[in-house]
N, C-alpha and C. Protein backbone atom coordinates (compact mmCIF):
# COMPACT_ATOMS: atom_id res chain seq x y z
N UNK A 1 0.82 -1.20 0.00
CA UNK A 1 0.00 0.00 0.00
C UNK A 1 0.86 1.27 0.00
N UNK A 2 1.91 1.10 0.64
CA UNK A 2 2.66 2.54 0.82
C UNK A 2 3.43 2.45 -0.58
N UNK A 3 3.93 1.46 -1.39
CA UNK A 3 4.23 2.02 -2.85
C UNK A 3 3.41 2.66 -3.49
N UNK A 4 1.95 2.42 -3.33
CA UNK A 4 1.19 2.79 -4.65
C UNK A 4 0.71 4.34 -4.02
N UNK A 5 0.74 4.76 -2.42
CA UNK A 5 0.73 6.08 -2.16
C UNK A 5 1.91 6.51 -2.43
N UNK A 6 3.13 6.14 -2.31
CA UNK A 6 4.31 6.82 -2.79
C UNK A 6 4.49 7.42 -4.85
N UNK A 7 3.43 6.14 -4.86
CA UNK A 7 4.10 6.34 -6.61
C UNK A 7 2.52 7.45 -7.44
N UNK A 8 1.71 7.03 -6.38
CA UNK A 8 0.87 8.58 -6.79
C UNK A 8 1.36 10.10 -6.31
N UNK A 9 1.52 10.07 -5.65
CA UNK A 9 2.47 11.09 -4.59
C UNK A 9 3.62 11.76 -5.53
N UNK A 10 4.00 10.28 -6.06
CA UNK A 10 5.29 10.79 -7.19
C UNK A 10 5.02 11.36 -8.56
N UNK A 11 3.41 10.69 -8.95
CA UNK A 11 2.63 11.33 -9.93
C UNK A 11 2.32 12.68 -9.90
N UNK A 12 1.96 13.08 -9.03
CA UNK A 12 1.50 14.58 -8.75
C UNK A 12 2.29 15.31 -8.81
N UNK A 13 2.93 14.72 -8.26
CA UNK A 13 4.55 15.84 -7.96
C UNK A 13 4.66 16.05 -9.35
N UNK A 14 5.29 14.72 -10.44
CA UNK A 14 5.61 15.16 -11.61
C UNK A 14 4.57 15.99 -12.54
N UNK A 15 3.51 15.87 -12.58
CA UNK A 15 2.40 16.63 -12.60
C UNK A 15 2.92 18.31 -12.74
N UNK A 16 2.73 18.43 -10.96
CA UNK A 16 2.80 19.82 -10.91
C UNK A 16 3.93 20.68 -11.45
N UNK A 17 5.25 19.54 -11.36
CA UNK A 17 5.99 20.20 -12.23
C UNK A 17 6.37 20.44 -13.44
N UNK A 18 5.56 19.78 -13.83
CA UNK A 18 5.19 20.21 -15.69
C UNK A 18 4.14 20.94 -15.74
N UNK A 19 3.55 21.83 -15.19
CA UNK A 19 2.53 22.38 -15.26
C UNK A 19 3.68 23.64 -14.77
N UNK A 20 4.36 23.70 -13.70
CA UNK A 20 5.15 24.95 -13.53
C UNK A 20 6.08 25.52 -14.21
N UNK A 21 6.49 24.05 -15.45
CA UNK A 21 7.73 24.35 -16.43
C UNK A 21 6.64 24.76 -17.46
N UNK A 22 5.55 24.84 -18.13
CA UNK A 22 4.75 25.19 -18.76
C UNK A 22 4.43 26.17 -18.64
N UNK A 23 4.10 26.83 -17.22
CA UNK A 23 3.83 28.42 -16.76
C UNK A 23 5.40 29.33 -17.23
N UNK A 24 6.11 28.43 -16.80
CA UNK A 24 7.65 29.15 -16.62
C UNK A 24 8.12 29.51 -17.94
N UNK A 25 7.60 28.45 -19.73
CA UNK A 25 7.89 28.37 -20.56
C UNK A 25 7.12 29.54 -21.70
N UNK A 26 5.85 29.47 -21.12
CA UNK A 26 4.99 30.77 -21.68
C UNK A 26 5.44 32.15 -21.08
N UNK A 27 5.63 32.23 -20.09
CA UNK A 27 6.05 33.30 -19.77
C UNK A 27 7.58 34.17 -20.61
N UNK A 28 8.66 33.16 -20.11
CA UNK A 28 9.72 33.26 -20.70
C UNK A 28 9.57 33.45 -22.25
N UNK A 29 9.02 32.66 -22.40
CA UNK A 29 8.97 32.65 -24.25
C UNK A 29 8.50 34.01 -24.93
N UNK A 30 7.08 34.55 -24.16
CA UNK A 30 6.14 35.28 -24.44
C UNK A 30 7.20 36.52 -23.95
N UNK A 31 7.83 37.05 -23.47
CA UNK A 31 8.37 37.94 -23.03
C UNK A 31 9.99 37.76 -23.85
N UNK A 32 10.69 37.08 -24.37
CA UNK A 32 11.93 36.76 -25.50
C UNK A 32 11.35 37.23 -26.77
N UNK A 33 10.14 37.10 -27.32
CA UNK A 33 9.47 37.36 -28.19
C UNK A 33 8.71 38.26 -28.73
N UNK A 34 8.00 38.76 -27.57
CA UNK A 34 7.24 39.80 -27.78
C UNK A 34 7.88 41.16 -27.45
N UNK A 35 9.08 41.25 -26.55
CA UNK A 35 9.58 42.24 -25.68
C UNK A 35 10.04 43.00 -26.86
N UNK A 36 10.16 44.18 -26.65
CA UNK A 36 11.52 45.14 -27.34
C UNK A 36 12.29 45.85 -26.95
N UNK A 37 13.87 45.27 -27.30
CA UNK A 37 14.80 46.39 -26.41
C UNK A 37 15.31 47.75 -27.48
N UNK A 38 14.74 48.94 -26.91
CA UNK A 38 15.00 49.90 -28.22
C UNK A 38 16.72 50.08 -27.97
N UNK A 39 17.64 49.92 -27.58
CA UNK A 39 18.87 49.92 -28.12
C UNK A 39 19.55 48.79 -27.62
N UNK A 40 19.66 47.44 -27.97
CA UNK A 40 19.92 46.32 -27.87
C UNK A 40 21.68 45.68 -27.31
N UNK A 41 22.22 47.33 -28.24
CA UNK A 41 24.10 46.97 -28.19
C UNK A 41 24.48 48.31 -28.00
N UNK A 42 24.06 48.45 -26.36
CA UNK A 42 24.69 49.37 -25.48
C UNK A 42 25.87 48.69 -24.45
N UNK A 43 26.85 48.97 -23.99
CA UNK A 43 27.43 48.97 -22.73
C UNK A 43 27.70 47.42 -22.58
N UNK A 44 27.45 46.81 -21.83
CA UNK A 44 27.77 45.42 -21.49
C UNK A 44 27.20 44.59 -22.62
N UNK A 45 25.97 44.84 -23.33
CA UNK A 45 25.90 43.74 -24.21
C UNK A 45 26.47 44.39 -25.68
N UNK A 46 27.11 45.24 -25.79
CA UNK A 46 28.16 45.81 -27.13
C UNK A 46 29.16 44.65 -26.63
N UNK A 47 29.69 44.95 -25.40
CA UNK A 47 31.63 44.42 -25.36
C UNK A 47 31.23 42.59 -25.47
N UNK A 48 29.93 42.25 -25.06
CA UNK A 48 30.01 40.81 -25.09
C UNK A 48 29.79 40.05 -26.73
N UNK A 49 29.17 41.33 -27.36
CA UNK A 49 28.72 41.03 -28.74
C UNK A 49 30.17 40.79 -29.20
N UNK A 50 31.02 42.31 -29.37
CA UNK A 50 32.24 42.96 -29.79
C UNK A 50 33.31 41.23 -29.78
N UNK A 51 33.15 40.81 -28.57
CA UNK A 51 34.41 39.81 -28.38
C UNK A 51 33.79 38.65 -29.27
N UNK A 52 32.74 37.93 -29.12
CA UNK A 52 32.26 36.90 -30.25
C UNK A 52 32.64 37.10 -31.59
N UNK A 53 31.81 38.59 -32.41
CA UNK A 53 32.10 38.92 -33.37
C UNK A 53 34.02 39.00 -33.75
N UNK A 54 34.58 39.42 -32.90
CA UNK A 54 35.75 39.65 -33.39
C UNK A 54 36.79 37.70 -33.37
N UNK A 55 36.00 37.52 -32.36
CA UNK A 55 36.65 36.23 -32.60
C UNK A 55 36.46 35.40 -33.47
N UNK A 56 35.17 35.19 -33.76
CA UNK A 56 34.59 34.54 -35.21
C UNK A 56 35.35 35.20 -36.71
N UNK A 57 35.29 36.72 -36.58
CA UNK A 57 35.87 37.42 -38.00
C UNK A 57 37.11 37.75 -38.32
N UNK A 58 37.82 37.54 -37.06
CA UNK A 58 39.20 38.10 -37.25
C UNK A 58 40.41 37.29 -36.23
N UNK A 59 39.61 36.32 -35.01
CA UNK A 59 40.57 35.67 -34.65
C UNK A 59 41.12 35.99 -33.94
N UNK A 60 40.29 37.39 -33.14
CA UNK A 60 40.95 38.30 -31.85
C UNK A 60 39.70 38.16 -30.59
N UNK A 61 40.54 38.25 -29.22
CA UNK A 61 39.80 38.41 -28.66
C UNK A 61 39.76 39.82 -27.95
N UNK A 62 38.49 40.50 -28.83
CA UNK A 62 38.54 42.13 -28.25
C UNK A 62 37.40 42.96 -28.47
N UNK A 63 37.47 43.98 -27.81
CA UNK A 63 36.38 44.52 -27.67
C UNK A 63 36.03 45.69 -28.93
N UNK A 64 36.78 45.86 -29.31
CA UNK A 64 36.43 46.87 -30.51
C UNK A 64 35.22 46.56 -31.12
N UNK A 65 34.71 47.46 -31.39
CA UNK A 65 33.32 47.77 -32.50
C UNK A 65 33.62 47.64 -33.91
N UNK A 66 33.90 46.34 -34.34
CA UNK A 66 34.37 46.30 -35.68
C UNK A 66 33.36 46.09 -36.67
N UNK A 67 32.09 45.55 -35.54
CA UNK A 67 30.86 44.95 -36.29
C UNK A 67 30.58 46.34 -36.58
N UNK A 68 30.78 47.26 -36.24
CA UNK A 68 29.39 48.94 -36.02
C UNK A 68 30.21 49.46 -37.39
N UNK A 69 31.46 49.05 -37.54
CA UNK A 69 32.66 50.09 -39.03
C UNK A 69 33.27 50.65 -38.17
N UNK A 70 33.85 50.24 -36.56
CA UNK A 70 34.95 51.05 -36.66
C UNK A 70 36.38 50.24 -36.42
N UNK A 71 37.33 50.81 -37.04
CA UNK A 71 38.45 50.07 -37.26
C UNK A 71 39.72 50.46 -36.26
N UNK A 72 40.17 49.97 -35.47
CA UNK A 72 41.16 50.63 -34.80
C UNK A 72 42.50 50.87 -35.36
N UNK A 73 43.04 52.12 -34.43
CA UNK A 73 44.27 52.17 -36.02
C UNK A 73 45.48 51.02 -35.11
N UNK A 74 45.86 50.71 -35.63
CA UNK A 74 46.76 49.30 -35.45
C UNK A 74 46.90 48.44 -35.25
N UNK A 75 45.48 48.04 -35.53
CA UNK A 75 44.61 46.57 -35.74
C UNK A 75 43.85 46.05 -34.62
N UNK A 76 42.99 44.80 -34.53
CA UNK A 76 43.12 44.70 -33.19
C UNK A 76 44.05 44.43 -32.43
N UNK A 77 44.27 44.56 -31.44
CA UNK A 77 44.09 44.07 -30.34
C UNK A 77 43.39 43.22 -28.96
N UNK A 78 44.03 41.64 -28.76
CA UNK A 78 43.40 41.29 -27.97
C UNK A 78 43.45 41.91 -26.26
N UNK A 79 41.98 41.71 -25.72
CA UNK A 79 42.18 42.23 -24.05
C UNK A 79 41.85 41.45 -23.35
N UNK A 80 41.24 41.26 -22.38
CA UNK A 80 40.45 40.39 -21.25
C UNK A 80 39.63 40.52 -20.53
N UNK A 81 38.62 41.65 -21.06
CA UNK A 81 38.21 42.53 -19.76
C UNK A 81 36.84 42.30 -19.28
N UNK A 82 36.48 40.95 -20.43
CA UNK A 82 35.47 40.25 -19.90
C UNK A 82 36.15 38.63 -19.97
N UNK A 83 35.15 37.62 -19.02
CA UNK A 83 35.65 36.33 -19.32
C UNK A 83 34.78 35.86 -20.64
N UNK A 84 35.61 34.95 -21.55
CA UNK A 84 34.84 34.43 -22.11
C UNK A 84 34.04 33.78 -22.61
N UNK A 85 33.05 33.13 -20.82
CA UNK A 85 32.02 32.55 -21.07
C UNK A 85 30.76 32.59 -22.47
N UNK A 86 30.84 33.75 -21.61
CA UNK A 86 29.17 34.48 -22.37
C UNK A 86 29.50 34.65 -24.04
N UNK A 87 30.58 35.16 -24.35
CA UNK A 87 30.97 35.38 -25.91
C UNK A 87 30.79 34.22 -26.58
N UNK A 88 31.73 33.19 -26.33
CA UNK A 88 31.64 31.56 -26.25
C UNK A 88 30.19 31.42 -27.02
N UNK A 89 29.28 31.84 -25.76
CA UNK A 89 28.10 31.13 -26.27
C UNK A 89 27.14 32.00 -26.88
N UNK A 90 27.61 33.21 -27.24
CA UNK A 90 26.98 33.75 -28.39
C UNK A 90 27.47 33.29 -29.76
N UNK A 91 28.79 33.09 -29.73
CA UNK A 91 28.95 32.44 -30.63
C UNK A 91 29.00 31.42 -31.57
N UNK A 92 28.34 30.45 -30.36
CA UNK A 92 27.64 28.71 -30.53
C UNK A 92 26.23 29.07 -31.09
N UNK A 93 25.36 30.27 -30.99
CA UNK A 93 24.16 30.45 -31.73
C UNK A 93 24.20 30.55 -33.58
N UNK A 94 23.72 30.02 -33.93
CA UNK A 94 24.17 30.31 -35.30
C UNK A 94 23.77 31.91 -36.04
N UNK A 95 24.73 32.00 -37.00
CA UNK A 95 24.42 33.50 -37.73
C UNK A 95 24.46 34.36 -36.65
N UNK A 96 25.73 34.49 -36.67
CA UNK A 96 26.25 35.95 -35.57
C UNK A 96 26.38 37.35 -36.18
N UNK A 97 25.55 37.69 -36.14
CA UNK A 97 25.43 39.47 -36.79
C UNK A 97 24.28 40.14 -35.65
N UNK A 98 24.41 41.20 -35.92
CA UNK A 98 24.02 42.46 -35.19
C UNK A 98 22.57 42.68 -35.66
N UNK A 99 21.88 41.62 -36.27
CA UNK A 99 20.15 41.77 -37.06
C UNK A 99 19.70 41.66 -36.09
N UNK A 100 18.03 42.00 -35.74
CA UNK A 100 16.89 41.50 -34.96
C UNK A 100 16.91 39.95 -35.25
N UNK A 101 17.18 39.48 -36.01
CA UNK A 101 17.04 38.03 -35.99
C UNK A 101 17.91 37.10 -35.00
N UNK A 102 19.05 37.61 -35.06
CA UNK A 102 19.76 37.05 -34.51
C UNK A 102 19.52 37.42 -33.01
N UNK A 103 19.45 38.51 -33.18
CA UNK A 103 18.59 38.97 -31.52
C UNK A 103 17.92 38.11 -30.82
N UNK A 104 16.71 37.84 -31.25
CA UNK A 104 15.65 37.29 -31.36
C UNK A 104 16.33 35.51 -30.76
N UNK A 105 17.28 35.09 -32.00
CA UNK A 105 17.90 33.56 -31.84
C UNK A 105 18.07 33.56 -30.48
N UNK A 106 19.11 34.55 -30.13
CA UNK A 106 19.63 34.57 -28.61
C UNK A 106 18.57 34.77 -27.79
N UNK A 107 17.41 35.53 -27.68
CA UNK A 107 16.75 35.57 -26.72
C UNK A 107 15.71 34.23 -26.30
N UNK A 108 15.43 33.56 -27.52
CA UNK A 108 14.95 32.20 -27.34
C UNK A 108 15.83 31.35 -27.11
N UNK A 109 17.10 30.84 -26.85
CA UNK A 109 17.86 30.34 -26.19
C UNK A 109 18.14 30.62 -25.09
N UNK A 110 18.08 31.78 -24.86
CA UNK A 110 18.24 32.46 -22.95
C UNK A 110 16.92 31.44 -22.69
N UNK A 111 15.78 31.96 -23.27
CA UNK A 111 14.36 31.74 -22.29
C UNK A 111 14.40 29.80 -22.10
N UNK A 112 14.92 29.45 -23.10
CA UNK A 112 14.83 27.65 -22.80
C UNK A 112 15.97 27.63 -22.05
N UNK A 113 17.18 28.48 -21.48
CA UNK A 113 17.79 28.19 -20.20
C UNK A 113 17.17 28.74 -19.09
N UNK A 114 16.23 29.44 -19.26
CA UNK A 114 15.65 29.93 -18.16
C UNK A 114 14.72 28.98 -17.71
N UNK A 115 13.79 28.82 -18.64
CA UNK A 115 13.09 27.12 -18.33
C UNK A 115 13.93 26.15 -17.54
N UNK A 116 15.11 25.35 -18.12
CA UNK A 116 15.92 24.52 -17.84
C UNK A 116 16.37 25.05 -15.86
N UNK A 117 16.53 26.34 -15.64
CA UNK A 117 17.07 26.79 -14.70
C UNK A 117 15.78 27.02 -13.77
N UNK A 118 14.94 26.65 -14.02
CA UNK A 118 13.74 26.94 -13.15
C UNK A 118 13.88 25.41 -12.59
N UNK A 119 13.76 24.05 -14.06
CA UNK A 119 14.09 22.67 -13.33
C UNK A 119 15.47 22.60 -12.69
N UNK A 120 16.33 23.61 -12.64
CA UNK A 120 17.34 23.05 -11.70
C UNK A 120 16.68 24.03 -10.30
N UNK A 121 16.59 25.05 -10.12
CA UNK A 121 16.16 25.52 -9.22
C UNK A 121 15.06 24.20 -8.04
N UNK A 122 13.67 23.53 -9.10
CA UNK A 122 12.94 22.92 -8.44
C UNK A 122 14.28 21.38 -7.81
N UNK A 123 14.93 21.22 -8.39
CA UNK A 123 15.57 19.77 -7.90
C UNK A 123 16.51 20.27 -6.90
N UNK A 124 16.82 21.35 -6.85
CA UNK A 124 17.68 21.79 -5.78
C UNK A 124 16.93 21.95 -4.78
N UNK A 125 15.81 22.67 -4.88
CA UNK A 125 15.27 22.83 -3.66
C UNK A 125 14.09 21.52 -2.88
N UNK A 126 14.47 20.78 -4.10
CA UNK A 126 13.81 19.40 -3.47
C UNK A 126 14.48 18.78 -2.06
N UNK A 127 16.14 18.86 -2.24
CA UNK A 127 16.74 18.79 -1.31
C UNK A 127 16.72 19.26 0.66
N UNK A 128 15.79 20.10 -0.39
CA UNK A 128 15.87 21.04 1.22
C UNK A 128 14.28 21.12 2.08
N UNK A 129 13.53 21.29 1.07
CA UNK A 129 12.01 21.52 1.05
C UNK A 129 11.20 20.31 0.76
N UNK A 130 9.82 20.61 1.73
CA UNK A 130 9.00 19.36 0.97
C UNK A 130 8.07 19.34 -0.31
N UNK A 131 8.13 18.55 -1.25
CA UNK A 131 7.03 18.69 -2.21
C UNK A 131 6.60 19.80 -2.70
N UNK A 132 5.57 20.21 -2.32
CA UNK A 132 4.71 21.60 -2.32
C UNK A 132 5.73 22.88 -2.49
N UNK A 133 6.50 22.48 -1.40
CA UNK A 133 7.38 23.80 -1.65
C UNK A 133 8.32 24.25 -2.45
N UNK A 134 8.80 22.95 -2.71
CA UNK A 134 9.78 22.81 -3.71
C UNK A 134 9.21 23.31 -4.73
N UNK A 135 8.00 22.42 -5.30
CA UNK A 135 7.31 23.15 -6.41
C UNK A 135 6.82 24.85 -6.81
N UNK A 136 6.68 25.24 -5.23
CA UNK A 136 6.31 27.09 -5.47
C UNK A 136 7.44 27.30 -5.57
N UNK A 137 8.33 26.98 -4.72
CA UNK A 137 10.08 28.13 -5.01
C UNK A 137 10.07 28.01 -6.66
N UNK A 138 9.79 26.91 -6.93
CA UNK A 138 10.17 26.82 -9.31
C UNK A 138 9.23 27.92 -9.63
N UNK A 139 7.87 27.98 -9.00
CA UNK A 139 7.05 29.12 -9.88
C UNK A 139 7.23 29.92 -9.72
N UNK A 140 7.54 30.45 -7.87
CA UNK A 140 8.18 31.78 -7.64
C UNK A 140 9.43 32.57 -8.99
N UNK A 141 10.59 31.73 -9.13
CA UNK A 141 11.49 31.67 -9.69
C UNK A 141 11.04 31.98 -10.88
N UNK A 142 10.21 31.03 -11.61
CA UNK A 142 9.69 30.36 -13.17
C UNK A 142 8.74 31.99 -13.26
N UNK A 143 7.88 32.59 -12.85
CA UNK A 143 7.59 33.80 -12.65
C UNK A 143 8.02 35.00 -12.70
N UNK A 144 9.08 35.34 -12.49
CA UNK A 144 9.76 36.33 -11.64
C UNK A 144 9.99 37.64 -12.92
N UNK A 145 9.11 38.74 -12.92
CA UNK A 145 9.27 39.82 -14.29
C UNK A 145 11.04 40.03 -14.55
N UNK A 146 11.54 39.81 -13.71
CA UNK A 146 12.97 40.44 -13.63
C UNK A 146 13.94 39.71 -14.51
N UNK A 147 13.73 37.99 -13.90
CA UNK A 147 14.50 37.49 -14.54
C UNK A 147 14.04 36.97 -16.37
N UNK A 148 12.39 36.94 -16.13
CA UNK A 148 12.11 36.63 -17.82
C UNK A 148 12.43 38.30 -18.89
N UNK A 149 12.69 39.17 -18.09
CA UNK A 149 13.16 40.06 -18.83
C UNK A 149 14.41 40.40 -18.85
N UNK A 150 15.18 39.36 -18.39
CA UNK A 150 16.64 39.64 -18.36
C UNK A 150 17.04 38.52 -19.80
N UNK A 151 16.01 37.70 -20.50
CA UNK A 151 16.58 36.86 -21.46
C UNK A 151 16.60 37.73 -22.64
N UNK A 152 15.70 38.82 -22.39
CA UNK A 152 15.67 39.85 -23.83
C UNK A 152 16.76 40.79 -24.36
N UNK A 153 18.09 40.49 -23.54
CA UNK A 153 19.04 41.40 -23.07
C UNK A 153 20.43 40.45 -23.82
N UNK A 154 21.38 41.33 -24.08
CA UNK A 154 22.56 40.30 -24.67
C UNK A 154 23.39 40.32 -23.11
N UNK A 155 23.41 39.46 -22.40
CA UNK A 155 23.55 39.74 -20.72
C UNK A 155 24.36 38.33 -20.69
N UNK A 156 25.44 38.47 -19.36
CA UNK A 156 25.28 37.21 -19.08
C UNK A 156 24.53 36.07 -17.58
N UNK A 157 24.12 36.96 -17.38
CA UNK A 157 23.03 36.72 -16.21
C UNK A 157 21.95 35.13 -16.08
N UNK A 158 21.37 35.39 -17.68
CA UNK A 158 20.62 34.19 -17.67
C UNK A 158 21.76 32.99 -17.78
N UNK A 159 22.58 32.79 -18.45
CA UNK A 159 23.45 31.46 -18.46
C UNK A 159 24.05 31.45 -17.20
N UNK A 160 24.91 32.60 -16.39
CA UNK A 160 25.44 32.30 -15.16
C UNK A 160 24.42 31.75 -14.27
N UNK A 161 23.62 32.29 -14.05
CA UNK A 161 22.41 31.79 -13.12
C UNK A 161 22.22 30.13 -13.82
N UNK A 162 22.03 29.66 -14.84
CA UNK A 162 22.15 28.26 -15.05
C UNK A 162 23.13 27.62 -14.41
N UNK A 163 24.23 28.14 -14.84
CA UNK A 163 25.73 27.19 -14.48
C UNK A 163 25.48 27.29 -12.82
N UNK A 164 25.11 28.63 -12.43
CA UNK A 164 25.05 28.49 -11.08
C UNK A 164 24.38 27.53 -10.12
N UNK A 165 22.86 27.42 -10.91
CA UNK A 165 22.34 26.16 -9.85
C UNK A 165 22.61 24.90 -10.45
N UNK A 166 23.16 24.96 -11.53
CA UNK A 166 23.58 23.69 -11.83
C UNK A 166 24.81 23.31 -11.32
N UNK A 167 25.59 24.01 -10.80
CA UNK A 167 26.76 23.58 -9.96
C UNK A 167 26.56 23.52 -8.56
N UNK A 168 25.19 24.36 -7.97
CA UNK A 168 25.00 24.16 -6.60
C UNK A 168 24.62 22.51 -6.27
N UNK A 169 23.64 22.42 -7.35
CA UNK A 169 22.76 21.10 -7.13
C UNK A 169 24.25 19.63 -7.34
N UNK A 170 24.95 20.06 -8.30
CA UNK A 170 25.62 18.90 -8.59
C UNK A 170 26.91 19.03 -7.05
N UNK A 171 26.81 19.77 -6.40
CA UNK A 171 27.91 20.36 -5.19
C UNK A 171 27.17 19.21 -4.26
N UNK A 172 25.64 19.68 -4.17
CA UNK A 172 24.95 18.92 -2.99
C UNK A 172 24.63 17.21 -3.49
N UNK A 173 24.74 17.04 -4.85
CA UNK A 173 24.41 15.57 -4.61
C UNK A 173 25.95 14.81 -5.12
N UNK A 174 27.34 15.70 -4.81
CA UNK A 174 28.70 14.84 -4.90
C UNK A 174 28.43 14.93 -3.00
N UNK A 175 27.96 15.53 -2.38
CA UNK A 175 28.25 15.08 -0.94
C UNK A 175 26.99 14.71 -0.20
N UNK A 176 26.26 14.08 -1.00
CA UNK A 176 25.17 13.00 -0.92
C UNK A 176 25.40 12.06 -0.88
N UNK A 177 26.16 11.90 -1.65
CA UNK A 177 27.01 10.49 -2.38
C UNK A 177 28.37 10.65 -2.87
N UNK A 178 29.24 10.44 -2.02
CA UNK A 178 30.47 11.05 -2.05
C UNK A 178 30.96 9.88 -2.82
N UNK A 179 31.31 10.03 -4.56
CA UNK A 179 32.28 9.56 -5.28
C UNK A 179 33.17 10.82 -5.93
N UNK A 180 34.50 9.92 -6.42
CA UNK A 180 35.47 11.08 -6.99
C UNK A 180 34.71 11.52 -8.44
N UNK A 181 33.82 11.00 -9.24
CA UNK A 181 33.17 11.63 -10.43
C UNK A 181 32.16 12.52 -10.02
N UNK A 182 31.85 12.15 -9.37
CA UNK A 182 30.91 13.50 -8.58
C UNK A 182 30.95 14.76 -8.17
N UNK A 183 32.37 14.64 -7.74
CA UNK A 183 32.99 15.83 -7.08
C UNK A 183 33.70 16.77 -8.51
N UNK A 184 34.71 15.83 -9.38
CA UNK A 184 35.13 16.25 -10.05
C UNK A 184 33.75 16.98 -11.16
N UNK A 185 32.85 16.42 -11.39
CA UNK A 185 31.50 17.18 -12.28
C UNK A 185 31.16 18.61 -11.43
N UNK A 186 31.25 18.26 -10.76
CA UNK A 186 30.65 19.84 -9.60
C UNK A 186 32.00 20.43 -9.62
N UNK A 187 32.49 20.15 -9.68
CA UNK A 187 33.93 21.18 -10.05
C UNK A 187 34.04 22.16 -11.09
N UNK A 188 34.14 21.08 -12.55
CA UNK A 188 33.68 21.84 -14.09
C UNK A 188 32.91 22.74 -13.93
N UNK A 189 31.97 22.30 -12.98
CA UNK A 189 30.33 22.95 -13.05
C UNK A 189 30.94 24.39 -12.76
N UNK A 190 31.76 24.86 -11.42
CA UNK A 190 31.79 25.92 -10.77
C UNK A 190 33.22 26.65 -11.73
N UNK A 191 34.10 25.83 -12.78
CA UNK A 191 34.83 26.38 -13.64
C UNK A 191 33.88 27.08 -14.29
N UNK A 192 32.96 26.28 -15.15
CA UNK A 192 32.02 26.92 -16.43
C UNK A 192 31.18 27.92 -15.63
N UNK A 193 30.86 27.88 -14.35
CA UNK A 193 30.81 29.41 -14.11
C UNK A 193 31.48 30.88 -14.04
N UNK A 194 32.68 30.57 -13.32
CA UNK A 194 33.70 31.42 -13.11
C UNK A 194 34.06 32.15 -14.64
N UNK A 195 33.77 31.05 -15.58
CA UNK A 195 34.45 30.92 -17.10
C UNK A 195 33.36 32.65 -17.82
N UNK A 196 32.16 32.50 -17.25
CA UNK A 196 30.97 33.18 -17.35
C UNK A 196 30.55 34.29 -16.91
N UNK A 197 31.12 34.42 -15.90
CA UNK A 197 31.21 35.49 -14.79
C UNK A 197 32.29 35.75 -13.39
């Protein structure tokens, strides 16, 4: 008797949390899509564009505005003055140019890590919380105006926040179950953050 209350118990649960990754997925999506940023490649998301683009076109890692026409006089120059997580993975999106389209590419890839980061959020806090709660902290999260409007942004916020609970969660279940592959995965995890931010 207590399996078949456990394995309904386990039904619901999975239930509710496809119903919160569904809330979390319209939202996100509906706001990557519909949003508009009227100057898109200002300030932090120029220099993160700047380093992709230049690395893809020329094989430098730098911040110059080469995409906008301007040319520096004595070529580039590489700098460091961001890490290059976030460039990295603008540059894994396909068709890297400065269009609304490509805009657009990136912002629907933020919002399905934002999804993805709502299910790491709920499994992390499974750890700690019961059921029910676990499930509101994901909608709280899966909800939140701040962060579904941070995927509309060339930022690196939405991917760090991935790597982040994805390295918390893989932290807490290498000392759940303490093997050396465990530890070493939660390691990477907290490199490919650092790598990011």
């Amino acid at each position: 008797m207590e399996n078949v209350g456990a394995r309904g118990a386990g039904t619901w649960s999975a239930v509710l949390l496809a119903m919160v990754l569904a809330i979390t997925a319209y939202v996100h999506f509906t706001v990557a899509t519909q949003s508009s940023v009227p100057m898109p490649m200002v300030s932090d998301a120029s220099e993160y564009f700047s380093y992709a683009y230049n690395l893809k076109n020329h094989g430098v890692y730098s911040d110059d505005l080469t995409w906008a026409g301007e040319s520096p006089p004595g070529g580039l120059q590489a700098d460091s003055l961001r890490t290059p997580g976030y460039p990295l993975f603008l540059l894994a999106i396909p068709g890297l140019d400065a269009s609304d389209a490509y805009l657009e590419r990136v912002g629907r890839v933020q919002a399905a890590l934002g999804v993805l980061s709502v299910l790491l959020c709920f499994l992390l806090a499974s750890h700690f919380l019961r059921p029910g709660w676990s499930h509101a902290a994901a909608l709280v999260v899966g909800t939140s105006p701040h962060l579904a409007n941070l995927e509309t942004n060339l930022l690196s916020e939405t991917l760090f926040l991935f790597f982040l609970l994805a390295s918390s969660l893989a932290t807490v279940r290498a000392f759940e179950r303490p093997r050396r592959v465990a530890f070493v995965l939660a390691g990477a995890s907290w490199g490919l953050c650092a790598l990011v931010r």
